[in-house]
N, C-alpha and C. Protein backbone atom coordinates (compact mmCIF):
# COMPACT_ATOMS: atom_id res chain seq x y z
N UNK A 1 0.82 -1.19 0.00
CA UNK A 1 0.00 0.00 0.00
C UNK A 1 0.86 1.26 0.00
N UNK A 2 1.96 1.54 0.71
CA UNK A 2 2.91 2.45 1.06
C UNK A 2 3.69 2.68 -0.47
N UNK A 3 3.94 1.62 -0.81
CA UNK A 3 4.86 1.34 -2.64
C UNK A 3 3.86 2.45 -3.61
N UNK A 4 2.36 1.77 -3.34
CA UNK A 4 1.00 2.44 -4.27
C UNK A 4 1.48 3.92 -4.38
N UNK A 5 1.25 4.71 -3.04
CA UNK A 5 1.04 5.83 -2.51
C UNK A 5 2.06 6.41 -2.94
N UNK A 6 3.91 6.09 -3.10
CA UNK A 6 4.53 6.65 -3.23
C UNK A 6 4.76 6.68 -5.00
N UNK A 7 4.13 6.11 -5.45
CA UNK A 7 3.98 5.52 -7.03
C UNK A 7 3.44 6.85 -7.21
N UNK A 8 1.97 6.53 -6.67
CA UNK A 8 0.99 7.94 -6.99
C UNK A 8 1.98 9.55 -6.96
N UNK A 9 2.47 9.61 -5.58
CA UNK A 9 3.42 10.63 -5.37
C UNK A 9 4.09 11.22 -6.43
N UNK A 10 4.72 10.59 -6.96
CA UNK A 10 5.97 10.37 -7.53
C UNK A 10 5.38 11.16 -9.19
N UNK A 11 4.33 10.06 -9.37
CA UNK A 11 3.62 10.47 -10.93
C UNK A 11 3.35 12.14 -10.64
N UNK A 12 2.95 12.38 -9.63
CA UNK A 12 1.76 13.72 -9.44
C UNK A 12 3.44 14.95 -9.39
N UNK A 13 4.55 14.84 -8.80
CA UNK A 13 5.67 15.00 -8.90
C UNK A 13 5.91 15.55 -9.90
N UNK A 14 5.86 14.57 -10.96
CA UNK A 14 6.60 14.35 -12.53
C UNK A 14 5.55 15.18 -13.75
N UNK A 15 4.08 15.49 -13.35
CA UNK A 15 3.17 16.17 -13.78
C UNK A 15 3.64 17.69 -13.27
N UNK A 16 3.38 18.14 -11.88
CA UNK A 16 4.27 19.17 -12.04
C UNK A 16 5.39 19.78 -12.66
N UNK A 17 6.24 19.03 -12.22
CA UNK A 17 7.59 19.78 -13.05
C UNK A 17 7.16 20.08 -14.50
N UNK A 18 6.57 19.02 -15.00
CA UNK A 18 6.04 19.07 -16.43
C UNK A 18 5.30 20.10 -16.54
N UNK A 19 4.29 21.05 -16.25
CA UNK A 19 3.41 22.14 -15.56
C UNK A 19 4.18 22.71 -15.83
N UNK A 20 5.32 22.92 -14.50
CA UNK A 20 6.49 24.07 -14.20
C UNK A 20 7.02 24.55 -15.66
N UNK A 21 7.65 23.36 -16.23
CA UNK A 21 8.16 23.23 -17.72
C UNK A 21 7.86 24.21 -18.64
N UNK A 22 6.28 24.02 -18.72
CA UNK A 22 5.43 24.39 -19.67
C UNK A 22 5.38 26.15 -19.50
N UNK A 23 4.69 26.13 -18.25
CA UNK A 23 4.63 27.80 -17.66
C UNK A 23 5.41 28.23 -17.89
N UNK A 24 7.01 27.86 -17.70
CA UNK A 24 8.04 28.64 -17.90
C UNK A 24 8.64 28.54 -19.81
N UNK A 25 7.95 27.99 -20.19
CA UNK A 25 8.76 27.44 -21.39
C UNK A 25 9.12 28.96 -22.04
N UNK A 26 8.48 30.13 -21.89
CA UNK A 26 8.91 31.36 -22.73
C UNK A 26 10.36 31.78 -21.59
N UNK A 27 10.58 31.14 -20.76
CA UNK A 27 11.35 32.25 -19.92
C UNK A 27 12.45 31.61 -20.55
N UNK A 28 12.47 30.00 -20.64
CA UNK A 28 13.48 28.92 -20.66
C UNK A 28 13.96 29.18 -22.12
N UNK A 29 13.15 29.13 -23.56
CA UNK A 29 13.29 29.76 -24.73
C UNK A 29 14.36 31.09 -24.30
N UNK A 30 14.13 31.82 -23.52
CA UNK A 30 14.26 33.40 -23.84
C UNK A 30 15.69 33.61 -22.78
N UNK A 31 15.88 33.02 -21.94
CA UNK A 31 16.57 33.58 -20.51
C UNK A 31 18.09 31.71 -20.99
N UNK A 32 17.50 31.16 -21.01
CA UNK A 32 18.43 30.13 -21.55
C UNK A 32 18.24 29.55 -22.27
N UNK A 33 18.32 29.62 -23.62
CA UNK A 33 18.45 29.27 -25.20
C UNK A 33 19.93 28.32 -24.89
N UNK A 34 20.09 27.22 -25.28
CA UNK A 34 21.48 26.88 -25.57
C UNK A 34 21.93 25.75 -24.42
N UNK A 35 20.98 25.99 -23.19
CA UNK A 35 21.64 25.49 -22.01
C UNK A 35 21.06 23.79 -22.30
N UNK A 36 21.71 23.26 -21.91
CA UNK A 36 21.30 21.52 -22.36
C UNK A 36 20.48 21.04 -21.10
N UNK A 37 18.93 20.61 -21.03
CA UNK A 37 18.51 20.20 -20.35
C UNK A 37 19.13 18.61 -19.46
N UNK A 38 18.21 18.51 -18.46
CA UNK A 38 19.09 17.89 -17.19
C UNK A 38 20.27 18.31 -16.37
N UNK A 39 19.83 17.28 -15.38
CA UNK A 39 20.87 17.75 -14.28
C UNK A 39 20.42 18.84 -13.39
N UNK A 40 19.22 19.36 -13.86
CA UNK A 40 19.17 21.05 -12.91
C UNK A 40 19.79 22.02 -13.40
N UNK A 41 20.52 21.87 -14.94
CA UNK A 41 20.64 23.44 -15.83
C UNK A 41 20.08 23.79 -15.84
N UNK A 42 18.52 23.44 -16.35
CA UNK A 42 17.82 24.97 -16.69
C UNK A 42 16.98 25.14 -15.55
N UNK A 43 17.17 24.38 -14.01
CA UNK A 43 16.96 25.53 -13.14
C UNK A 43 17.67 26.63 -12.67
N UNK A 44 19.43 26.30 -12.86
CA UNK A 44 20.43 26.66 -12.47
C UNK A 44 20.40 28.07 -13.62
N UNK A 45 19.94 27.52 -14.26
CA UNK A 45 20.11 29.03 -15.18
C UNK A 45 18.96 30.04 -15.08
N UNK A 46 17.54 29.70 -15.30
CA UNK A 46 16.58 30.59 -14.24
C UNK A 46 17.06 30.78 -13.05
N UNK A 47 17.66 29.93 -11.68
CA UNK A 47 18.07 30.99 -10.67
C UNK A 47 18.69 31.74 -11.31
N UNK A 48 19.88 32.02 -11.91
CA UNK A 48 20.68 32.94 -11.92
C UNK A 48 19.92 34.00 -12.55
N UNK A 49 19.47 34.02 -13.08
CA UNK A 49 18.55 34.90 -13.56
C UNK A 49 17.03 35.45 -13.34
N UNK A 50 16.88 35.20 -11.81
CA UNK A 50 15.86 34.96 -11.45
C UNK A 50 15.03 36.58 -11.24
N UNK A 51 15.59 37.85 -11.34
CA UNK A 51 15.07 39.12 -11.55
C UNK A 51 14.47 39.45 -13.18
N UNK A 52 14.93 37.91 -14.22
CA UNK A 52 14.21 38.18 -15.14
C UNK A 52 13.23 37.04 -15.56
N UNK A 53 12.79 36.62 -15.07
CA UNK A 53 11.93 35.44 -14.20
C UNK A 53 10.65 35.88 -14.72
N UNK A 54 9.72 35.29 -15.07
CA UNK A 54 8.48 35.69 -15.24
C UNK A 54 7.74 35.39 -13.68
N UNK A 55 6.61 36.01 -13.25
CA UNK A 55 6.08 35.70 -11.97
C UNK A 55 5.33 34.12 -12.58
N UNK A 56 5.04 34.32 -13.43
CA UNK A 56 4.25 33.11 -13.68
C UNK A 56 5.12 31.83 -13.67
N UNK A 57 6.27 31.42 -14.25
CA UNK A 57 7.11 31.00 -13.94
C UNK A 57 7.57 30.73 -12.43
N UNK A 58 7.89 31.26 -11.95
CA UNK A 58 8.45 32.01 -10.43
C UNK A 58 7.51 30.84 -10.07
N UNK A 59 6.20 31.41 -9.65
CA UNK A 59 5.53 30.16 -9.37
C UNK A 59 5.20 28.49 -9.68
N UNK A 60 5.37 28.05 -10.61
CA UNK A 60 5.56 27.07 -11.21
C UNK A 60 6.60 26.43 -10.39
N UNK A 61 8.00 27.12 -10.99
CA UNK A 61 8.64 26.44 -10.08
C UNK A 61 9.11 25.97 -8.50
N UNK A 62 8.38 27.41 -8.20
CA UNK A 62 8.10 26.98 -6.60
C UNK A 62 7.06 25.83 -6.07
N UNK A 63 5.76 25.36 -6.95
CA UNK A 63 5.15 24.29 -7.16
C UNK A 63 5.54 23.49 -7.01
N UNK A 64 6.69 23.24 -8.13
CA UNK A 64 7.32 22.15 -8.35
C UNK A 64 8.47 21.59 -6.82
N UNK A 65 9.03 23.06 -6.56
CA UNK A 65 10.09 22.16 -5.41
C UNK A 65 9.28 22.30 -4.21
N UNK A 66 8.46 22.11 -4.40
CA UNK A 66 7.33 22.13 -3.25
C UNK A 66 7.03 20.71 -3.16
N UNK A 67 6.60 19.96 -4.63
CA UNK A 67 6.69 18.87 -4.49
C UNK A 67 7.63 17.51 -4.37
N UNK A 68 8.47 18.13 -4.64
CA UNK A 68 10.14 17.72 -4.72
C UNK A 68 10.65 17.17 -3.13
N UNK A 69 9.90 18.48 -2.14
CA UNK A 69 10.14 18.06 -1.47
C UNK A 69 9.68 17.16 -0.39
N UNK A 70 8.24 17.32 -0.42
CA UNK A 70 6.94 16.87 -0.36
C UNK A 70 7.38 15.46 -0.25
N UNK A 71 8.02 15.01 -1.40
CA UNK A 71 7.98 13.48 -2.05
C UNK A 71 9.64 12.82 -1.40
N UNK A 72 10.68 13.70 -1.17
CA UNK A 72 11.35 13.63 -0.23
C UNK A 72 11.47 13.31 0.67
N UNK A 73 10.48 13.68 1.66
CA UNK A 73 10.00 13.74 3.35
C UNK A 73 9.15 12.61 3.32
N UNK A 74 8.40 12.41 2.02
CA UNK A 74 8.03 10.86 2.55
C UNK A 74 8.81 9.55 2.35
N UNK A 75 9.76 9.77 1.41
CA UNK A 75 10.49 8.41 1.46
C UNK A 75 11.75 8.83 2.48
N UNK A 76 12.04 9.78 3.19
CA UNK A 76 13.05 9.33 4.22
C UNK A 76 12.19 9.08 5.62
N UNK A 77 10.58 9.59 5.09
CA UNK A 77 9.84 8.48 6.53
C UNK A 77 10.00 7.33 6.65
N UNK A 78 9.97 6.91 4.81
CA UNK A 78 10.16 5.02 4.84
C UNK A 78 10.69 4.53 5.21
N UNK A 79 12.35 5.54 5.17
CA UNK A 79 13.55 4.88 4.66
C UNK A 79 14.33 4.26 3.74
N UNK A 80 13.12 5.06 1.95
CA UNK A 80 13.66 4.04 1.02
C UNK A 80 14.44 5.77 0.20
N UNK A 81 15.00 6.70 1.20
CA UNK A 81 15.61 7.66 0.96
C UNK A 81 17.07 6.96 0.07
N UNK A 82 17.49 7.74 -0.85
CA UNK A 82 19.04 7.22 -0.94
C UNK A 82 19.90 8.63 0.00
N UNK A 83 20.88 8.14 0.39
CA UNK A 83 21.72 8.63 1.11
C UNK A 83 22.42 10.10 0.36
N UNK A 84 22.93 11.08 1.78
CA UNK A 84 22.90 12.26 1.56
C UNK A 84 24.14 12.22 0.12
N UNK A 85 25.01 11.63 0.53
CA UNK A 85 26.41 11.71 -0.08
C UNK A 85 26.88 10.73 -0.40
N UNK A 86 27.58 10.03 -1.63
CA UNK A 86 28.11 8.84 -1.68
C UNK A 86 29.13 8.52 -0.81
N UNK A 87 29.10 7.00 0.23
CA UNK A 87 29.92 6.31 0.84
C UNK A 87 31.54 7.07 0.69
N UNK A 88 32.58 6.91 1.95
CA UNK A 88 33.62 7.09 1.19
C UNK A 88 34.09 5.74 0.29
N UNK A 89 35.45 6.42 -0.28
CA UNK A 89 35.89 5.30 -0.97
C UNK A 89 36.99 4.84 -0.16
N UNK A 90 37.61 3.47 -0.50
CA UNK A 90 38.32 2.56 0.02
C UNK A 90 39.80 3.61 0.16
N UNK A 91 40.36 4.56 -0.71
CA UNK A 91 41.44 4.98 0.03
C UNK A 91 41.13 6.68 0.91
N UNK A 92 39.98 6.54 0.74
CA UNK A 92 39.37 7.79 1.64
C UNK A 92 39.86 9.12 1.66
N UNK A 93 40.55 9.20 -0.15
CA UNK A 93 40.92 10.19 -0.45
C UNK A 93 41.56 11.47 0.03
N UNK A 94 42.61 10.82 1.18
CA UNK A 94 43.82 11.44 1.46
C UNK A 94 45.14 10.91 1.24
């Protein structure tokens, strides 16, 4: 039941950002042309530019890490969180 719920989560998640996407798509066209999606470029590039931000936008993406985090807080209730930082490594890089 808990698997269901976080399924559901997860989809409703992935609809936002998609939302966010959309709302912003003139800022993302206009404010970062060029920048290669994933990874958090083209949020990284709206922050930086976030005084030329559309409000409509603005919101969207606050939506979105709203749900981001939302969906966060419930899987480190589970515990099926992945961890903050990768493990060290075997020569523990000193």
């Amino acid at each position: 039941m808990a698997e269901a719920k976080a399924a559901v989560r997860a989809a409703a998640s992935k609809r936002r950002r998609r939302a966010a996407r959309q709302r912003g798509q003139n800022d993302i066209q206009t404010l970062c042309a060029g920048v290669q999606p994933g990874g958090g470029r083209i949020a990284q590039c709206l922050k930086a530019r976030a005084d030329q931000v559309s409000q409509g936008c603005k919101t969207a993406l606050a939506e979105a890490r709203a749900g981001r985090r939302e969906q966060r807080a419930e899987l480190g209730q589970g515990g099926d969180a992945a961890p903050a930082s990768p493990p060290p490594t075997a020569s523990g890089g000193q």
